[in-house]
N, C-alpha and C. Protein backbone atom coordinates (compact mmCIF):
# COMPACT_ATOMS: atom_id res chain seq x y z
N UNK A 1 11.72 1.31 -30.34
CA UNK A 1 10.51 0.70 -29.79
C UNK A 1 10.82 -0.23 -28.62
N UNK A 2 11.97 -0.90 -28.35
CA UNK A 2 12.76 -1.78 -27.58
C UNK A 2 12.31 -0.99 -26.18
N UNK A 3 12.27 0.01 -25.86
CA UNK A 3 12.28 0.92 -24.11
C UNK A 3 11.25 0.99 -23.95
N UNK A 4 10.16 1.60 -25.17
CA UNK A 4 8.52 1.42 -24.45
C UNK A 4 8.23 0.59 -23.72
N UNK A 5 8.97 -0.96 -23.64
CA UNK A 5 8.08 -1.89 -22.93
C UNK A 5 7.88 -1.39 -21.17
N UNK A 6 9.33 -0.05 -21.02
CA UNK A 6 9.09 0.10 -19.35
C UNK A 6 8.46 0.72 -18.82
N UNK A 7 8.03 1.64 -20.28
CA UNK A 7 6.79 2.91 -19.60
C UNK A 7 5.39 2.66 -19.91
N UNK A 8 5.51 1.45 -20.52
CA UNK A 8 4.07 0.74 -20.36
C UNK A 8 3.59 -0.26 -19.45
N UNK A 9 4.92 -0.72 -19.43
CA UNK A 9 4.59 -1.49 -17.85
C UNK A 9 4.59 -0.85 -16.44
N UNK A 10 4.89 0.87 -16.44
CA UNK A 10 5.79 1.30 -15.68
C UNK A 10 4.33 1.18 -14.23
N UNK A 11 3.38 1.83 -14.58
CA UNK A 11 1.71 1.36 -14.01
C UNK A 11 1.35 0.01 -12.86
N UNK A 12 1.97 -0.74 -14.26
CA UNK A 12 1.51 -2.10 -13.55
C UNK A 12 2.30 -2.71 -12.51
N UNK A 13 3.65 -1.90 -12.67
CA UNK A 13 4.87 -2.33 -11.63
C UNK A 13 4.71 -1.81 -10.03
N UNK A 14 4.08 -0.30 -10.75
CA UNK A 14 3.89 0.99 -9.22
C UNK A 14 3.03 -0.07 -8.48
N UNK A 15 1.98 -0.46 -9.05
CA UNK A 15 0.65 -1.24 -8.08
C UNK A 15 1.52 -2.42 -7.83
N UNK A 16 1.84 -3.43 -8.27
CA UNK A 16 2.88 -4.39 -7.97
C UNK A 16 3.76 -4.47 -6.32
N UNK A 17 4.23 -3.36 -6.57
CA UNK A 17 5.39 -2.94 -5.53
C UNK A 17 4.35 -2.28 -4.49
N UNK A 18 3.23 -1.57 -4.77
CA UNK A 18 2.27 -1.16 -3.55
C UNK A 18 1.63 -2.61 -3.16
N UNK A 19 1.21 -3.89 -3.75
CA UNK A 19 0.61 -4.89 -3.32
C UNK A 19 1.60 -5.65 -2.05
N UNK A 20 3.04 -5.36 -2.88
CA UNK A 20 4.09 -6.22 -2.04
C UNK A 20 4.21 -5.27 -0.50
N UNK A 21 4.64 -3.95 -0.83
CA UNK A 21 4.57 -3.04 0.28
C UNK A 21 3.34 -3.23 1.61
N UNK A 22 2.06 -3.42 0.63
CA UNK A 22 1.06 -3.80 1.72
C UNK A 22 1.35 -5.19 2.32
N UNK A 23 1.52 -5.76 1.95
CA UNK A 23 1.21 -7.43 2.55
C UNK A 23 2.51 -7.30 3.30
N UNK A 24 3.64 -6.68 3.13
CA UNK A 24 4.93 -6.57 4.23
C UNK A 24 4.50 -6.20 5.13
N UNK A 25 3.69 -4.82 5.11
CA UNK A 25 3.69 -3.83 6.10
C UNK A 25 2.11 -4.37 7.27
N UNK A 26 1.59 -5.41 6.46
CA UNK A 26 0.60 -6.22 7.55
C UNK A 26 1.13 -7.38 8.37
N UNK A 27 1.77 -7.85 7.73
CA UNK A 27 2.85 -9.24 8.21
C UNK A 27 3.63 -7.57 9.42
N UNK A 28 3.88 -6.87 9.60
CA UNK A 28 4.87 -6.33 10.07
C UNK A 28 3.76 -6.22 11.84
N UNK A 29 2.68 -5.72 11.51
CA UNK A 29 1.60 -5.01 12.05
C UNK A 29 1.41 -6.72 13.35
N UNK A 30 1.26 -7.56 12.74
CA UNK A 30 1.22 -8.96 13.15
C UNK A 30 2.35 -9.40 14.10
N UNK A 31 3.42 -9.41 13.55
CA UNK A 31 4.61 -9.45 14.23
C UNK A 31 4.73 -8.51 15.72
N UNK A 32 4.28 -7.11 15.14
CA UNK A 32 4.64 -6.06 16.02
C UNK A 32 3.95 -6.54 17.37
N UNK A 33 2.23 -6.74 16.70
CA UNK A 33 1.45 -7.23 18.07
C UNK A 33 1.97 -7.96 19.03
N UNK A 34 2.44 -9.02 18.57
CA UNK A 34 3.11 -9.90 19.93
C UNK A 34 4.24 -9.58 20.39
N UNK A 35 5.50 -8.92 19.56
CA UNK A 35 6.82 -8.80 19.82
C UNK A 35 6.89 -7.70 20.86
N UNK A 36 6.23 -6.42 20.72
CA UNK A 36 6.02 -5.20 21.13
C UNK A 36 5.27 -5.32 22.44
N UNK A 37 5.70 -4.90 23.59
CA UNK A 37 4.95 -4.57 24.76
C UNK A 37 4.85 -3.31 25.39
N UNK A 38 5.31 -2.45 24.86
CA UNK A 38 5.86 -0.97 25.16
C UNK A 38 4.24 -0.52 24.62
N UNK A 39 3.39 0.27 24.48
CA UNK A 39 2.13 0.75 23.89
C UNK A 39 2.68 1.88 23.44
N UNK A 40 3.47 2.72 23.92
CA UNK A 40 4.13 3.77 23.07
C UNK A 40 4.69 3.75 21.47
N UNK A 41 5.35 2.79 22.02
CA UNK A 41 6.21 2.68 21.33
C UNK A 41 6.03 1.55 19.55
N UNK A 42 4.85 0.64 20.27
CA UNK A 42 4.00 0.15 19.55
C UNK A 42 2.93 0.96 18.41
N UNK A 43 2.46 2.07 19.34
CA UNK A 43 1.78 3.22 18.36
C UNK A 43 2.03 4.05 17.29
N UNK A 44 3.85 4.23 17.95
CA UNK A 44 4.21 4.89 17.09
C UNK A 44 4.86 4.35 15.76
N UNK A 45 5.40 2.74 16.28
CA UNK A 45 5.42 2.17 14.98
C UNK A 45 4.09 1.73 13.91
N UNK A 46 3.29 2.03 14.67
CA UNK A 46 2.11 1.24 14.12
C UNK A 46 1.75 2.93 12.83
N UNK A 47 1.67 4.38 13.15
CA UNK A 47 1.62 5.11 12.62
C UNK A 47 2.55 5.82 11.62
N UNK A 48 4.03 5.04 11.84
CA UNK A 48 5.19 5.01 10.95
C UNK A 48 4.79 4.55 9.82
N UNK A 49 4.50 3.42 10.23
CA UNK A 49 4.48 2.23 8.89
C UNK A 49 3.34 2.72 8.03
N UNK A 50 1.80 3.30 8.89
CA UNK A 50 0.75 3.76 8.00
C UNK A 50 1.51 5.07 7.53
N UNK A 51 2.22 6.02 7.74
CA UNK A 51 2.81 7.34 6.98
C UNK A 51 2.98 6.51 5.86
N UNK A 52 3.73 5.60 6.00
CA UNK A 52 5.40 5.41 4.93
C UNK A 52 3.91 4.41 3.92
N UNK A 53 2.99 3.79 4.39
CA UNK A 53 2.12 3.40 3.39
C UNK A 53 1.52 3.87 2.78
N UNK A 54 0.99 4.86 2.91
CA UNK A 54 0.30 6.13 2.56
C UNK A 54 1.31 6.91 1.51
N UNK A 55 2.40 7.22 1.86
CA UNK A 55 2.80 7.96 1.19
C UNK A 55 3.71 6.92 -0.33
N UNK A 56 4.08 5.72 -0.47
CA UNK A 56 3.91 4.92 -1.13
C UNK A 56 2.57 4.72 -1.89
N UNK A 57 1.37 4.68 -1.60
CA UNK A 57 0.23 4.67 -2.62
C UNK A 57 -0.28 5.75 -3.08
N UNK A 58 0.27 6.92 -2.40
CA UNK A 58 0.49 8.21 -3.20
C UNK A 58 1.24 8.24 -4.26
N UNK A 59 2.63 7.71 -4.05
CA UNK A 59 3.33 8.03 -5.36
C UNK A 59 2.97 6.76 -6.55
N UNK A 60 1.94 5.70 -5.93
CA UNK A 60 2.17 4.79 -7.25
C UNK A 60 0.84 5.69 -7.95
N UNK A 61 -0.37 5.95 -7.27
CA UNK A 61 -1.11 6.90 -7.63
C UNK A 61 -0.64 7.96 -8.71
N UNK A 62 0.11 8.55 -8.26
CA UNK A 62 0.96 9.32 -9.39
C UNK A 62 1.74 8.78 -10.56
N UNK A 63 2.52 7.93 -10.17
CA UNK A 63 3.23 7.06 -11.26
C UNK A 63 2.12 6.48 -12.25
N UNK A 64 1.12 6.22 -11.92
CA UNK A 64 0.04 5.31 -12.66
C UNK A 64 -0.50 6.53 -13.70
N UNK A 65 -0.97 7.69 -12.78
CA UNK A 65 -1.84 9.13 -13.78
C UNK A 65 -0.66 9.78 -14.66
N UNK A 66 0.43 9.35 -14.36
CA UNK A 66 1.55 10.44 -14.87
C UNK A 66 2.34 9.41 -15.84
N UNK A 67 2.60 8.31 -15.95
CA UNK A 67 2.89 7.15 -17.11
C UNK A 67 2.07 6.69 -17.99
N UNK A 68 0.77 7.08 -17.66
CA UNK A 68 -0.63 6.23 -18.53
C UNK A 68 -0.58 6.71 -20.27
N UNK A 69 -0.01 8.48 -20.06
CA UNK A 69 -0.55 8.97 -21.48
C UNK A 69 1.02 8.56 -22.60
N UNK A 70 1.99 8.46 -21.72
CA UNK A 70 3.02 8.02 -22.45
C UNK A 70 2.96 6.29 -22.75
N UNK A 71 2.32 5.68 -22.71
CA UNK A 71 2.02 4.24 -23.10
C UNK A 71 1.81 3.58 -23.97
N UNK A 72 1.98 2.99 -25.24
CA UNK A 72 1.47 2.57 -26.22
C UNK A 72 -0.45 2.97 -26.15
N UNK A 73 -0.56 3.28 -28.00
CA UNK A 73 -1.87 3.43 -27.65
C UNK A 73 -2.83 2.71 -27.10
N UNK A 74 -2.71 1.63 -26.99
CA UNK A 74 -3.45 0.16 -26.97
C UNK A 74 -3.52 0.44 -25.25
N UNK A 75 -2.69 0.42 -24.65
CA UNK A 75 -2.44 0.13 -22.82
C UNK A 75 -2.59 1.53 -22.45
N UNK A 76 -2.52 2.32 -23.39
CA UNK A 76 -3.48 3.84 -22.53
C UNK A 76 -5.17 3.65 -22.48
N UNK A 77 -5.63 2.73 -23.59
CA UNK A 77 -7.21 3.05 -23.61
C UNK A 77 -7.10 1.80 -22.17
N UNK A 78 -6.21 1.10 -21.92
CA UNK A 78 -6.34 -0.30 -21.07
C UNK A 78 -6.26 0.71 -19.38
N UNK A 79 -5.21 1.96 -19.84
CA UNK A 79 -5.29 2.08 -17.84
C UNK A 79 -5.63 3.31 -17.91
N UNK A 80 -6.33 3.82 -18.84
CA UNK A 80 -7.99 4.49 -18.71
C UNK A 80 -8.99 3.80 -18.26
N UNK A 81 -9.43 3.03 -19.15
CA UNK A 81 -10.62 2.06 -18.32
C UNK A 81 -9.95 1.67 -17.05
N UNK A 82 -9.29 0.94 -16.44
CA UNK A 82 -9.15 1.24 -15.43
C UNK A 82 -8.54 1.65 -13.96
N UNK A 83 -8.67 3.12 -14.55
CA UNK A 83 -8.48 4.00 -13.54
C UNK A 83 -9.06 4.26 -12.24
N UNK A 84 -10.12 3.90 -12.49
CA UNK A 84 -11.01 4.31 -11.04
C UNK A 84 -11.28 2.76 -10.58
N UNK A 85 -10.94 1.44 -10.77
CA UNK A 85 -10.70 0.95 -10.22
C UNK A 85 -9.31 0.17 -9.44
N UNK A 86 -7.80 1.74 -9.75
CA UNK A 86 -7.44 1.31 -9.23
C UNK A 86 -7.27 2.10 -8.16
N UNK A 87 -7.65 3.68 -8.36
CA UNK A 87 -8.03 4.22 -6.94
C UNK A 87 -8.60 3.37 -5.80
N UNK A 88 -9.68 2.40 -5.97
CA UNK A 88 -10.20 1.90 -5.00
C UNK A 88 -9.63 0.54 -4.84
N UNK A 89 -8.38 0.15 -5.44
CA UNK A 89 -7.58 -1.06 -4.99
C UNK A 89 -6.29 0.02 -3.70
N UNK A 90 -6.04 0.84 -4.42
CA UNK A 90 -5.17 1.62 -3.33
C UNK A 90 -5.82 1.86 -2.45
N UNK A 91 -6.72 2.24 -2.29
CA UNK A 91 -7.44 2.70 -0.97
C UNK A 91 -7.84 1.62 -0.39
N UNK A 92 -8.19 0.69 -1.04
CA UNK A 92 -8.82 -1.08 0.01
C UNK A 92 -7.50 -1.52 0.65
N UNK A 93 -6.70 -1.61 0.38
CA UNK A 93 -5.44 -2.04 0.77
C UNK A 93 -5.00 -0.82 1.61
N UNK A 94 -5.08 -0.10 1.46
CA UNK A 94 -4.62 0.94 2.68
C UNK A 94 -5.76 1.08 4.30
N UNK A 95 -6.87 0.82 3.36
CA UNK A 95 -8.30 0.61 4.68
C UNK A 95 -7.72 -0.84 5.01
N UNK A 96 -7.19 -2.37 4.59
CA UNK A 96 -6.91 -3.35 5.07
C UNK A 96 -5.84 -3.04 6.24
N UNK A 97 -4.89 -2.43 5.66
CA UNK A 97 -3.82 -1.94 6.62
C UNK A 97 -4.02 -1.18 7.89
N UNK A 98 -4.98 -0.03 8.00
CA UNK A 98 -5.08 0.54 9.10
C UNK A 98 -6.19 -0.53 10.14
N UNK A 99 -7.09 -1.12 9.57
CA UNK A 99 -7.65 -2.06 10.45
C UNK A 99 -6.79 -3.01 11.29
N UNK A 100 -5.36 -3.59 10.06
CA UNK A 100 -4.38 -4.71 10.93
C UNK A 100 -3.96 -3.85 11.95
N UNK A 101 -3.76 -2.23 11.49
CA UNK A 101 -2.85 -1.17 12.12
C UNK A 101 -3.57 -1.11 13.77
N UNK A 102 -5.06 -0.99 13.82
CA UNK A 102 -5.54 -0.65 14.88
C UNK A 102 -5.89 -1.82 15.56
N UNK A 103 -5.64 -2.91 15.09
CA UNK A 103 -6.01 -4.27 15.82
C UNK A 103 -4.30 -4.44 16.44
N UNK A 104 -3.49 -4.39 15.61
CA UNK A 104 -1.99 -4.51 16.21
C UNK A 104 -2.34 -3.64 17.61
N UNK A 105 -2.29 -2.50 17.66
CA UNK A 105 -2.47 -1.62 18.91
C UNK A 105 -3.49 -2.28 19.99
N UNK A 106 -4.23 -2.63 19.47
CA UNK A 106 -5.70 -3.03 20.75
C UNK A 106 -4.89 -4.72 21.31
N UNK A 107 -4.03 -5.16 20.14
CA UNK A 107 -3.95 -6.48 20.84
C UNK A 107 -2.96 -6.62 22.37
N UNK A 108 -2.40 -5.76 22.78
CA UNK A 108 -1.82 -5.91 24.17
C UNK A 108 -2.39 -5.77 25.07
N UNK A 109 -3.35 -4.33 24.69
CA UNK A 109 -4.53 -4.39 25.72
C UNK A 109 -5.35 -5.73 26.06
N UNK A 110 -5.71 -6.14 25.35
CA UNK A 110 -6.49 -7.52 25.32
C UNK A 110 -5.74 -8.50 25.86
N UNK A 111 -4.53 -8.93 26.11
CA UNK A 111 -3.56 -10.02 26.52
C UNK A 111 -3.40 -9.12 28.07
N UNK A 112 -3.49 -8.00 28.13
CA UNK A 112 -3.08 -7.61 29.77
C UNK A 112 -4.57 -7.30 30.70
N UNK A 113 -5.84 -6.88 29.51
CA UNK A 113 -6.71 -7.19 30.65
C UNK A 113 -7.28 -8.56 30.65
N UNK A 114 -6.81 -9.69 30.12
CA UNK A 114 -7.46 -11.25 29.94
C UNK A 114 -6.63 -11.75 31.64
């Protein structure tokens, strides 16, 4: 019984590590704006970082549907109920990100036509 505790937490860790992933990868978006003057080159980091985010809340997405039924019974009826609100925590945080994503990009424009 000692190992269950990792595949019941295993859920709450995936979203964990996607919360930390997001708030890096906006702090990054921030940084980029001012550091970055290249617009190329700016874009393409700016669409890196949304891949590599995206494809991170894909796999916690998975980790979450694919760990839930192996869980103690108690924390399966817990990330059943809620499931569909954490689809829409992954996806708010990924819509937060592409907004920093497309404001990072617009902000040079704005400093070179001011």
């Amino acid at each position: 019984m000692k190992y269950l505790i990792v595949i019941d937490m295993l859920p709450t860790y995936g979203l964990l590590c996607y919360l930390l992933v997001s708030i890096c990868i906006t702090l990054a978006f921030r940084w980029l704006a001012h550091a970055c003057e290249d617009q190329r080159r700016l874009r393409f980091a700016v669409i890196a970082l949304l891949v590599g985010s995206l494809s991170v809340a894909l796999l916690t997405g998975c980790v979450y549907t694919i760990a839930m039924p192996y869980a103690q019974p108690d924390m399966v009826d817990f990330y059943r109920a809620y499931r569909p609100a954490v689809l829409v925590f992954l996806t708010g945080l990924f819509c937060v990100q592409s907004v920093f994503g497309v404001a990072a990009v617009q902000a040079p424009r704005k400093r070179h036509n001011a």
